[in-house]
PDB file of N, CA and C in Angstrom:
ATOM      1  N   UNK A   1      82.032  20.134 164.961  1.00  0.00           N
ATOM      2  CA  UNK A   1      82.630  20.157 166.281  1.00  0.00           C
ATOM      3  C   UNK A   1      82.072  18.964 167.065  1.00  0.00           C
ATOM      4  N   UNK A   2      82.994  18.476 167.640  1.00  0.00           N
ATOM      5  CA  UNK A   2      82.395  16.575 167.810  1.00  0.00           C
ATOM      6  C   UNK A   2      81.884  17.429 169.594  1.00  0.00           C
ATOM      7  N   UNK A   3      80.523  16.602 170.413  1.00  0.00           N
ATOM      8  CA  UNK A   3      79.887  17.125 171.427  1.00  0.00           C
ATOM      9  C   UNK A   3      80.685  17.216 172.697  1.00  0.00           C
ATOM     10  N   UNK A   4      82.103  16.400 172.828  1.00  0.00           N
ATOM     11  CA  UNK A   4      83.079  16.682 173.766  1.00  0.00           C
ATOM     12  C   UNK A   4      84.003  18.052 173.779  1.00  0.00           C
ATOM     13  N   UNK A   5      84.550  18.422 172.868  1.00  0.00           N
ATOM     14  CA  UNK A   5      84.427  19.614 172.443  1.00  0.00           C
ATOM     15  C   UNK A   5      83.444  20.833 172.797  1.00  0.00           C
ATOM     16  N   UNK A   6      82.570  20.320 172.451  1.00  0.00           N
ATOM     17  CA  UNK A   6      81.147  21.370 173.014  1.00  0.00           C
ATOM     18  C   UNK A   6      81.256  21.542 174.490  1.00  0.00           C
ATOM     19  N   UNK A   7      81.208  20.383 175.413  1.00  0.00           N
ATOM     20  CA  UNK A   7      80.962  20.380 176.771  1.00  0.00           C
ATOM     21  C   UNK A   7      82.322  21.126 177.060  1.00  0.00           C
ATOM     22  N   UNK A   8      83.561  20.591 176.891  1.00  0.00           N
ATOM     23  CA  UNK A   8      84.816  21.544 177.239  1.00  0.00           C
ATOM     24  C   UNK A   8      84.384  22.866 177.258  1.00  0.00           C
ATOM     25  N   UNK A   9      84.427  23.338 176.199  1.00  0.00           N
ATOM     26  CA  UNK A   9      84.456  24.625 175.716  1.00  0.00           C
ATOM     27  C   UNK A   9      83.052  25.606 176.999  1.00  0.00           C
ATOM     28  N   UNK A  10      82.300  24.722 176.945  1.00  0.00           N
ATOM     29  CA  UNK A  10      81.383  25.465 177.587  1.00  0.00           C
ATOM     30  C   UNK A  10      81.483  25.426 178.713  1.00  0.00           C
ATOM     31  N   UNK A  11      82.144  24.339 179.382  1.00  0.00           N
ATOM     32  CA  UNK A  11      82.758  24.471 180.640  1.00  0.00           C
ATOM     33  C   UNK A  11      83.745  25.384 181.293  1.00  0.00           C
ATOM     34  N   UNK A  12      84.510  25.747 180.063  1.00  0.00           N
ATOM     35  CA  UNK A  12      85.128  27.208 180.056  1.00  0.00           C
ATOM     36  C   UNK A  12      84.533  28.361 180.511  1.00  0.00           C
ATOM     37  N   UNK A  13      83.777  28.116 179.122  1.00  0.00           N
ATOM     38  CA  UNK A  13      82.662  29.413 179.302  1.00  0.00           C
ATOM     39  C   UNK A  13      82.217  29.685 180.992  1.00  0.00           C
ATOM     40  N   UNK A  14      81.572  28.218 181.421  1.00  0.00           N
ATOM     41  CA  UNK A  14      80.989  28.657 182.621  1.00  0.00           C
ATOM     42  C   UNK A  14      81.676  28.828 183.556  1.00  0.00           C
ATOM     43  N   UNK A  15      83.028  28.803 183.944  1.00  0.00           N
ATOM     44  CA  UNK A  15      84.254  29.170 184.674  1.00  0.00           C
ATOM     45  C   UNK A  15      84.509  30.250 184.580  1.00  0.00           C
ATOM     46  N   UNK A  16      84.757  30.948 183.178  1.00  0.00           N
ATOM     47  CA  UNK A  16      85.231  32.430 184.010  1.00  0.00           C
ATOM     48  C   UNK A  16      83.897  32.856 183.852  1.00  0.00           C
ATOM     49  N   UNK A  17      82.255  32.928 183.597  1.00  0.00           N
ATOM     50  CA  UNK A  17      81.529  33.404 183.835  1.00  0.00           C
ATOM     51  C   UNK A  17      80.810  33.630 184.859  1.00  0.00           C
ATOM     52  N   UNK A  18      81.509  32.586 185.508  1.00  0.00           N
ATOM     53  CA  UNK A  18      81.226  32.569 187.023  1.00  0.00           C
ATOM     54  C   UNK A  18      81.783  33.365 188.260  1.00  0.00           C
ATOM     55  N   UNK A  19      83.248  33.927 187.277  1.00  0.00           N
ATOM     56  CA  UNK A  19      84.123  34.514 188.211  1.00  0.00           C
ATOM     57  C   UNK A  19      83.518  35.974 187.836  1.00  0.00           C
ATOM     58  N   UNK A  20      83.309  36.352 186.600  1.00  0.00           N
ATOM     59  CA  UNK A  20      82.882  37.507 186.242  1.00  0.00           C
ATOM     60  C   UNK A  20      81.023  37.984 186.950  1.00  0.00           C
ATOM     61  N   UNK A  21      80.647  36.879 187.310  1.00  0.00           N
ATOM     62  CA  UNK A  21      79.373  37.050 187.909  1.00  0.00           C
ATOM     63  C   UNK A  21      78.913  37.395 189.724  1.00  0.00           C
ATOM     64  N   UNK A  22      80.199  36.766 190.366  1.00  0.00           N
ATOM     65  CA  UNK A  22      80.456  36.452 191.644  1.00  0.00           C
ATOM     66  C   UNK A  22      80.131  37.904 192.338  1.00  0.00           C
ATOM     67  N   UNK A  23      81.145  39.231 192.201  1.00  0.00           N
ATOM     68  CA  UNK A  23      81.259  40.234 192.621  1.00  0.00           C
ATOM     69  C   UNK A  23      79.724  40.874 192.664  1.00  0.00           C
ATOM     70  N   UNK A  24      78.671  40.900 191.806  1.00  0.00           N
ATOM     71  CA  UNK A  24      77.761  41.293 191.649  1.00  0.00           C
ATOM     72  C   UNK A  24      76.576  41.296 192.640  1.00  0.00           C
ATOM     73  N   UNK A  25      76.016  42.150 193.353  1.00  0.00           N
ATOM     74  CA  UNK A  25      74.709  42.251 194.192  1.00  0.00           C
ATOM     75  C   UNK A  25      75.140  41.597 195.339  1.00  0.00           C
ATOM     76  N   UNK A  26      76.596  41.633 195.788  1.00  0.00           N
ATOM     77  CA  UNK A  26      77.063  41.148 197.212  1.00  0.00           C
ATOM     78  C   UNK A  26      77.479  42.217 198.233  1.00  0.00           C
ATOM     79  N   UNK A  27      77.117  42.200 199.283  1.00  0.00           N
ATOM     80  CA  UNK A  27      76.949  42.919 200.394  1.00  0.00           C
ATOM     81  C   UNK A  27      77.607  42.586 202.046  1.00  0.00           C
ATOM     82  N   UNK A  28      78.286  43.151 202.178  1.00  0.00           N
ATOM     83  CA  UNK A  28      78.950  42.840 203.299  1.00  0.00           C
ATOM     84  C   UNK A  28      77.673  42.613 204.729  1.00  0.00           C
ATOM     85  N   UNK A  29      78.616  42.299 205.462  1.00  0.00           N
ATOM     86  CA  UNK A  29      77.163  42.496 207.477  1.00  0.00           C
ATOM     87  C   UNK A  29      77.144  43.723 207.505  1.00  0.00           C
ATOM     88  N   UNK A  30      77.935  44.678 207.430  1.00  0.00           N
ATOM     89  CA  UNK A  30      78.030  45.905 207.962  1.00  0.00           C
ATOM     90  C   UNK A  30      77.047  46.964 207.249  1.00  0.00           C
ATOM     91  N   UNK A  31      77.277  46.230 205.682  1.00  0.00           N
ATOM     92  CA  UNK A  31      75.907  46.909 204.582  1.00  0.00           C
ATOM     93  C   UNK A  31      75.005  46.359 205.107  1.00  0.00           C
ATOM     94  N   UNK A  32      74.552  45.550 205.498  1.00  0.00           N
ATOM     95  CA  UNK A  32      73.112  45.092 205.706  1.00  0.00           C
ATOM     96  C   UNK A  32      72.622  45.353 206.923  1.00  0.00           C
ATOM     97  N   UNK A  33      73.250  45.235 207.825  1.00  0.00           N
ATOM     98  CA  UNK A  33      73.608  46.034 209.282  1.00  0.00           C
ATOM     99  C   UNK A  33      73.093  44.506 210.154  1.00  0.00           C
ATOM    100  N   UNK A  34      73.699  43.330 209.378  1.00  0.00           N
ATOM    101  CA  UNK A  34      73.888  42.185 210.317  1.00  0.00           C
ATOM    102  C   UNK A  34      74.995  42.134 211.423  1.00  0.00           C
ATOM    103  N   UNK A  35      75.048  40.885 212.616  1.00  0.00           N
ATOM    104  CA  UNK A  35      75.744  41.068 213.375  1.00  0.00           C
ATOM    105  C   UNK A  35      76.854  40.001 212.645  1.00  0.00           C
ATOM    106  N   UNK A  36      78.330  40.469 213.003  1.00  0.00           N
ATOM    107  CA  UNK A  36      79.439  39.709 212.348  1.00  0.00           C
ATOM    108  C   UNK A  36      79.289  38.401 213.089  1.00  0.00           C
ATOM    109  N   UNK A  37      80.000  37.253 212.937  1.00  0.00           N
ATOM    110  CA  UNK A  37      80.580  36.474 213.295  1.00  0.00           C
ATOM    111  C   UNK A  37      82.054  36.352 214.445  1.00  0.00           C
ATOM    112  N   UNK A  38      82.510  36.354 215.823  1.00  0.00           N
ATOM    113  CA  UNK A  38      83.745  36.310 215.771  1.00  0.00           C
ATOM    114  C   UNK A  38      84.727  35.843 215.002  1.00  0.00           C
ATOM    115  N   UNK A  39      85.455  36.540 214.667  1.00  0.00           N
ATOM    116  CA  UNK A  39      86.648  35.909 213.627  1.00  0.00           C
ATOM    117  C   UNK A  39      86.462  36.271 212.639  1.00  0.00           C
ATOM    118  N   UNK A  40      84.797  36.371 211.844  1.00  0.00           N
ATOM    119  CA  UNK A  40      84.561  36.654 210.906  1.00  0.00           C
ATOM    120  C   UNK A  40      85.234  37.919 209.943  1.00  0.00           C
ATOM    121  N   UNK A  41      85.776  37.443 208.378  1.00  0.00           N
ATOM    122  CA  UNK A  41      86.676  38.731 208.070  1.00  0.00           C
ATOM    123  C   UNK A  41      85.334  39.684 207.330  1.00  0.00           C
ATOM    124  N   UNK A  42      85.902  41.190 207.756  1.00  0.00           N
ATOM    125  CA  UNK A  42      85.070  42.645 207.598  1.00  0.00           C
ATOM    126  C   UNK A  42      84.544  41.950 205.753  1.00  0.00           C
ATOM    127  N   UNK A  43      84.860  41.828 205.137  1.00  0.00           N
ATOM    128  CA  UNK A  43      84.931  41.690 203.812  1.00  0.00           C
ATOM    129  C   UNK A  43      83.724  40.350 203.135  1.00  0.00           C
ATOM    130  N   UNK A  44      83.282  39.437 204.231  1.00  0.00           N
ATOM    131  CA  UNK A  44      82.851  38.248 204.061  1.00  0.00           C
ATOM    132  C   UNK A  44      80.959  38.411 203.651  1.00  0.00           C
ATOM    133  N   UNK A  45      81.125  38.064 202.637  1.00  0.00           N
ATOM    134  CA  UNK A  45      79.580  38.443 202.546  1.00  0.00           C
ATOM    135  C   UNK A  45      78.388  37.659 203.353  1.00  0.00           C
ATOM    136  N   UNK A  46      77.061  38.779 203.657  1.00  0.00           N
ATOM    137  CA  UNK A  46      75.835  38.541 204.173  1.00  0.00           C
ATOM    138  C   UNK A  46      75.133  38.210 203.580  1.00  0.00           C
ATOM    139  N   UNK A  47      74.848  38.369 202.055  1.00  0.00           N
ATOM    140  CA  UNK A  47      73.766  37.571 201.130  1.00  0.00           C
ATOM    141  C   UNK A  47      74.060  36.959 200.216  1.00  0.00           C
ATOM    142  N   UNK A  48      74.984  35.730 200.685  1.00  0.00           N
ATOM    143  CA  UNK A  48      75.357  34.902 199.110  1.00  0.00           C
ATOM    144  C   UNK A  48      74.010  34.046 198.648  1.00  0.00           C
ATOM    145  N   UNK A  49      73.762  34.406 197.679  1.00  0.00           N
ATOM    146  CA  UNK A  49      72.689  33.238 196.865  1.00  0.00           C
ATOM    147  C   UNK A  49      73.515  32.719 195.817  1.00  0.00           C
ATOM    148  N   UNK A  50      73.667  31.329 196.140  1.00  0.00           N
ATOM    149  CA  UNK A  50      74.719  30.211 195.084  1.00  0.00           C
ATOM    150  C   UNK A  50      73.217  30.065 193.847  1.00  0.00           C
ATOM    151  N   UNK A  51      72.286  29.932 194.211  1.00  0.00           N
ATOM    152  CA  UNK A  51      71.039  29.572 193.423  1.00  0.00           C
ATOM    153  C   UNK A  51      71.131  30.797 192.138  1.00  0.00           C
ATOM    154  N   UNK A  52      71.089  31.866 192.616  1.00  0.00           N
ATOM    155  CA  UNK A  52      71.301  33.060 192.000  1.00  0.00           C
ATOM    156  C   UNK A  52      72.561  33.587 190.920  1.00  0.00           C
ATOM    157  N   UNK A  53      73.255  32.824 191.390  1.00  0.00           N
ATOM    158  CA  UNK A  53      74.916  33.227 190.881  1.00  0.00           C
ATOM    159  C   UNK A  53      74.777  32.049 190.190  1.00  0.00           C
ATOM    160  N   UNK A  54      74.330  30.794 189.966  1.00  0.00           N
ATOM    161  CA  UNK A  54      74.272  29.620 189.364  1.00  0.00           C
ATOM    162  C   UNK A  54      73.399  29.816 187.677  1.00  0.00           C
ATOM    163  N   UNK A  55      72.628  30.646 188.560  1.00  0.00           N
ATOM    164  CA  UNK A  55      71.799  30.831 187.049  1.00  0.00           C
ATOM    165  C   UNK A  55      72.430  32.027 186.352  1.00  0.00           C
ATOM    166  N   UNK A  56      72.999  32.778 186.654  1.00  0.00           N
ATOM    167  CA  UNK A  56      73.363  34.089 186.155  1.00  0.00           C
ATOM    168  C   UNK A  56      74.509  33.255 184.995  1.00  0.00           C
ATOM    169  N   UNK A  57      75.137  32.753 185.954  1.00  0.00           N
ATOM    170  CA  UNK A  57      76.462  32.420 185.517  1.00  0.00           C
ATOM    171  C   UNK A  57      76.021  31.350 184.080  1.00  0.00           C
ATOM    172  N   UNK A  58      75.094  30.824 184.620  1.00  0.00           N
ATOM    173  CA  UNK A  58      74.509  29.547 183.303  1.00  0.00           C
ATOM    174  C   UNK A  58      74.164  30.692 181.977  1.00  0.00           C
ATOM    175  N   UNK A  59      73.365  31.876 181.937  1.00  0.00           N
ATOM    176  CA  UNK A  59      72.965  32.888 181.366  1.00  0.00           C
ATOM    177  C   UNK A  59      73.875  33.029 180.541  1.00  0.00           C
ATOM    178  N   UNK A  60      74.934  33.838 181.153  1.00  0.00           N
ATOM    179  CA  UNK A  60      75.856  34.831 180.164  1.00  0.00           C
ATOM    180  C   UNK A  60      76.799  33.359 179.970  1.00  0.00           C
ATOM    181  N   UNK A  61      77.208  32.194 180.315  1.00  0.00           N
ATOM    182  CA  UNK A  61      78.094  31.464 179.546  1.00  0.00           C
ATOM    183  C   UNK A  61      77.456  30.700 178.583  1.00  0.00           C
ATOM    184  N   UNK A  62      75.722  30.473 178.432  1.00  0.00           N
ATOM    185  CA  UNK A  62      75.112  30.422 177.503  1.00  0.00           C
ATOM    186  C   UNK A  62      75.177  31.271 175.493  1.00  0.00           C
ATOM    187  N   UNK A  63      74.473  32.494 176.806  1.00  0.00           N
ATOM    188  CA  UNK A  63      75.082  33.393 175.666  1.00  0.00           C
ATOM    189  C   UNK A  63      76.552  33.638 175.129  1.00  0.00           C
ATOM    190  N   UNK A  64      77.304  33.486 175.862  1.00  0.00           N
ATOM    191  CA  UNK A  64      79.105  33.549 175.406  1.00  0.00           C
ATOM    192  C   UNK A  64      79.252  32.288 174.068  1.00  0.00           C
ATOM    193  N   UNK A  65      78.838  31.535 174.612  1.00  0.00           N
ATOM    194  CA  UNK A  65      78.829  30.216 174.092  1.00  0.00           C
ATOM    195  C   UNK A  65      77.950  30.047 172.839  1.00  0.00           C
ATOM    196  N   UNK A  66      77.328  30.357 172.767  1.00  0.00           N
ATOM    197  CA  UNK A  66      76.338  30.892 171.590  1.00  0.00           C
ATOM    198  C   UNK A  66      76.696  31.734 170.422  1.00  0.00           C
ATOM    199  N   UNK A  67      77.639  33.043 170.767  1.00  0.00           N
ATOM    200  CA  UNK A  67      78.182  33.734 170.342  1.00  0.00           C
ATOM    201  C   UNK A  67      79.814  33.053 169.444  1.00  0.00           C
ATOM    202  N   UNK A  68      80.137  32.269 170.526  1.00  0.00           N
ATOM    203  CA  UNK A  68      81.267  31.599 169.880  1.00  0.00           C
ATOM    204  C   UNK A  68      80.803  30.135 169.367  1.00  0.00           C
ATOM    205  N   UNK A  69      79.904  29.561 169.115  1.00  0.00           N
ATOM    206  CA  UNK A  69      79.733  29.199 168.157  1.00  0.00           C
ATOM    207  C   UNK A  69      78.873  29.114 166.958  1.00  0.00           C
ATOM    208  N   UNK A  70      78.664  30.345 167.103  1.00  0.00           N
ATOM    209  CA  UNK A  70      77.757  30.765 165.492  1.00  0.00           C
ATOM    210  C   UNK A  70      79.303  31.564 164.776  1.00  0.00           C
ATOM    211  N   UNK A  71      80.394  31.682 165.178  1.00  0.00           N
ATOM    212  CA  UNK A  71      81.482  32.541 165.209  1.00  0.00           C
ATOM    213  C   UNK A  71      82.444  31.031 164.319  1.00  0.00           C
ATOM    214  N   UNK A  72      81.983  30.140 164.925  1.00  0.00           N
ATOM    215  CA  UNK A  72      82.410  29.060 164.051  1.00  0.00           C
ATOM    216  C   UNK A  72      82.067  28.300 163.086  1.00  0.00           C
ATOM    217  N   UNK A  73      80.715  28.371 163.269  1.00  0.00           N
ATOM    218  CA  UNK A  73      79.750  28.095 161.952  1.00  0.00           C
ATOM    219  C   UNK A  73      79.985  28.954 160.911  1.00  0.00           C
ATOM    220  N   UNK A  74      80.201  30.507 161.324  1.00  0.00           N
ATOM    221  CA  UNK A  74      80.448  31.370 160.024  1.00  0.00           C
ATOM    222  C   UNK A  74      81.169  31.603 159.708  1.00  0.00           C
ATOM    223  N   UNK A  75      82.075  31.846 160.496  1.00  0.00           N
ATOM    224  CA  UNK A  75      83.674  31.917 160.263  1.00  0.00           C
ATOM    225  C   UNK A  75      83.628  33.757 160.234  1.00  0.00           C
ATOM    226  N   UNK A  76      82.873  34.398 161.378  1.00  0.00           N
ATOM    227  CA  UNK A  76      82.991  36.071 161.286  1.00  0.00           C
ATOM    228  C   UNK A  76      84.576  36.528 161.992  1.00  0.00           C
ATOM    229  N   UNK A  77      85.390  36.338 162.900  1.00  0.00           N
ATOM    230  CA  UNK A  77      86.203  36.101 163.230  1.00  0.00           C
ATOM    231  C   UNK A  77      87.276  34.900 163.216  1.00  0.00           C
ATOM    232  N   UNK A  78      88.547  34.590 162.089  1.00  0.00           N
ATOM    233  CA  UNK A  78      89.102  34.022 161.892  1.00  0.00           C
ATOM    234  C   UNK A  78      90.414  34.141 161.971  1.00  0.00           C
ATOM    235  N   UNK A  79      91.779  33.445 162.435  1.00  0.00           N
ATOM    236  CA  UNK A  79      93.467  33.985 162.620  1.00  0.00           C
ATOM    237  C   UNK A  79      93.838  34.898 161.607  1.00  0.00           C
ATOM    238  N   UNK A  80      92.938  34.395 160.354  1.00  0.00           N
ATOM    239  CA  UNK A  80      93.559  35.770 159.680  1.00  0.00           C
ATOM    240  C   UNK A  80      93.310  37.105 159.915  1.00  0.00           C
ATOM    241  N   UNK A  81      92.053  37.209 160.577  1.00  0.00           N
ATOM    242  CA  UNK A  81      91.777  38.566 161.198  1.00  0.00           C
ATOM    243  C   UNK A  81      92.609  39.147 161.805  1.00  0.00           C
ATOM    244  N   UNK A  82      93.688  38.285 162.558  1.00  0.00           N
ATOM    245  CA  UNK A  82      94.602  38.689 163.393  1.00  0.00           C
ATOM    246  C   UNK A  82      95.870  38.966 162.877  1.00  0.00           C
ATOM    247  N   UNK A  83      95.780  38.848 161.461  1.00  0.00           N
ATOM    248  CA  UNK A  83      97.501  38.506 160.925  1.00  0.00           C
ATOM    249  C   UNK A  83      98.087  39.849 160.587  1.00  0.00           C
ATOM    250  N   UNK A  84      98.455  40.580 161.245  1.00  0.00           N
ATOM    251  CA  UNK A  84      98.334  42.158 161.173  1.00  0.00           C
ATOM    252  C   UNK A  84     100.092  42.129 160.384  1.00  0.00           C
ATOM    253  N   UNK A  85     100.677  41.309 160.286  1.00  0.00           N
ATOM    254  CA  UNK A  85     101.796  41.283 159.553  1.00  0.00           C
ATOM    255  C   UNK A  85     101.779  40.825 157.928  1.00  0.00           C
ATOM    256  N   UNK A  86     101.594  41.132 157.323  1.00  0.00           N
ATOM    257  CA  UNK A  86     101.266  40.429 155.717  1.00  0.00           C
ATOM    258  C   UNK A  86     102.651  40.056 155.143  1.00  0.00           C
ATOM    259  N   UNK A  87     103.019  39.282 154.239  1.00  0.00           N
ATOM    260  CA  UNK A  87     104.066  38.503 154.201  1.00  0.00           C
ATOM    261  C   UNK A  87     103.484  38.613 152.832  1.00  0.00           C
ATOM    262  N   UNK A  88     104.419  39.310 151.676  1.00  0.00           N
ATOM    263  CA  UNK A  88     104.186  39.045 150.381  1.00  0.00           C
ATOM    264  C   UNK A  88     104.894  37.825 149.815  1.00  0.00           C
ATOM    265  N   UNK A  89     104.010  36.620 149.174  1.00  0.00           N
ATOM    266  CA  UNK A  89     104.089  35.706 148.723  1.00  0.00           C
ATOM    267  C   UNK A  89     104.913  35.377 147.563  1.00  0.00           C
ATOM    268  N   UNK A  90     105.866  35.041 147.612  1.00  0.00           N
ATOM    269  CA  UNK A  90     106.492  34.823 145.814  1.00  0.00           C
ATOM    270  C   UNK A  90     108.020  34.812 146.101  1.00  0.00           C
TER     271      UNK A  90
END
């Protein structure tokens, strides 16, 4: 797998791992019993840590990424796994 490839792929990885990480340990003003903002929407969180969500997100798209490519080195999951139609040959 040539190293451009690598960076793509893991750039993937860290995209939706980031989206899958976001929701986690966030807390509205009203949970924390801060004062809102005018304008501010009910929904807007009081403790974002980007530092926090940066590393999480580096974590599990590490590990994702890890997973899919020892998955290619071995070949444990391959299209034929998927070929749920068999087509007799001849």
């Amino acid at each position: 797998m040539e190293w451009t490839s690598i960076i793509a792929i893991f750039a993937l990885f860290w995209v939706i791992s980031a989206f899958l990480v976001l929701p986690f340990g966030v807390k509205t003003h009203d949970e924390l019993g801060i004062d809102k903002v005018r304008g501010q929407a009910d929904s807007a969180p009081g403790n974002f840590r980007p530092v926090t969500v940066i590393m999480r997100t580096t974590l599990l798209a590490l590990t994702l990424f890890g997973i899919f490519y020892a998955n290619y080195i071995y070949g444990w999951i391959t299209a034929e796994t998927f070929d749920f139609i068999k087509v007799p040959k001849g």
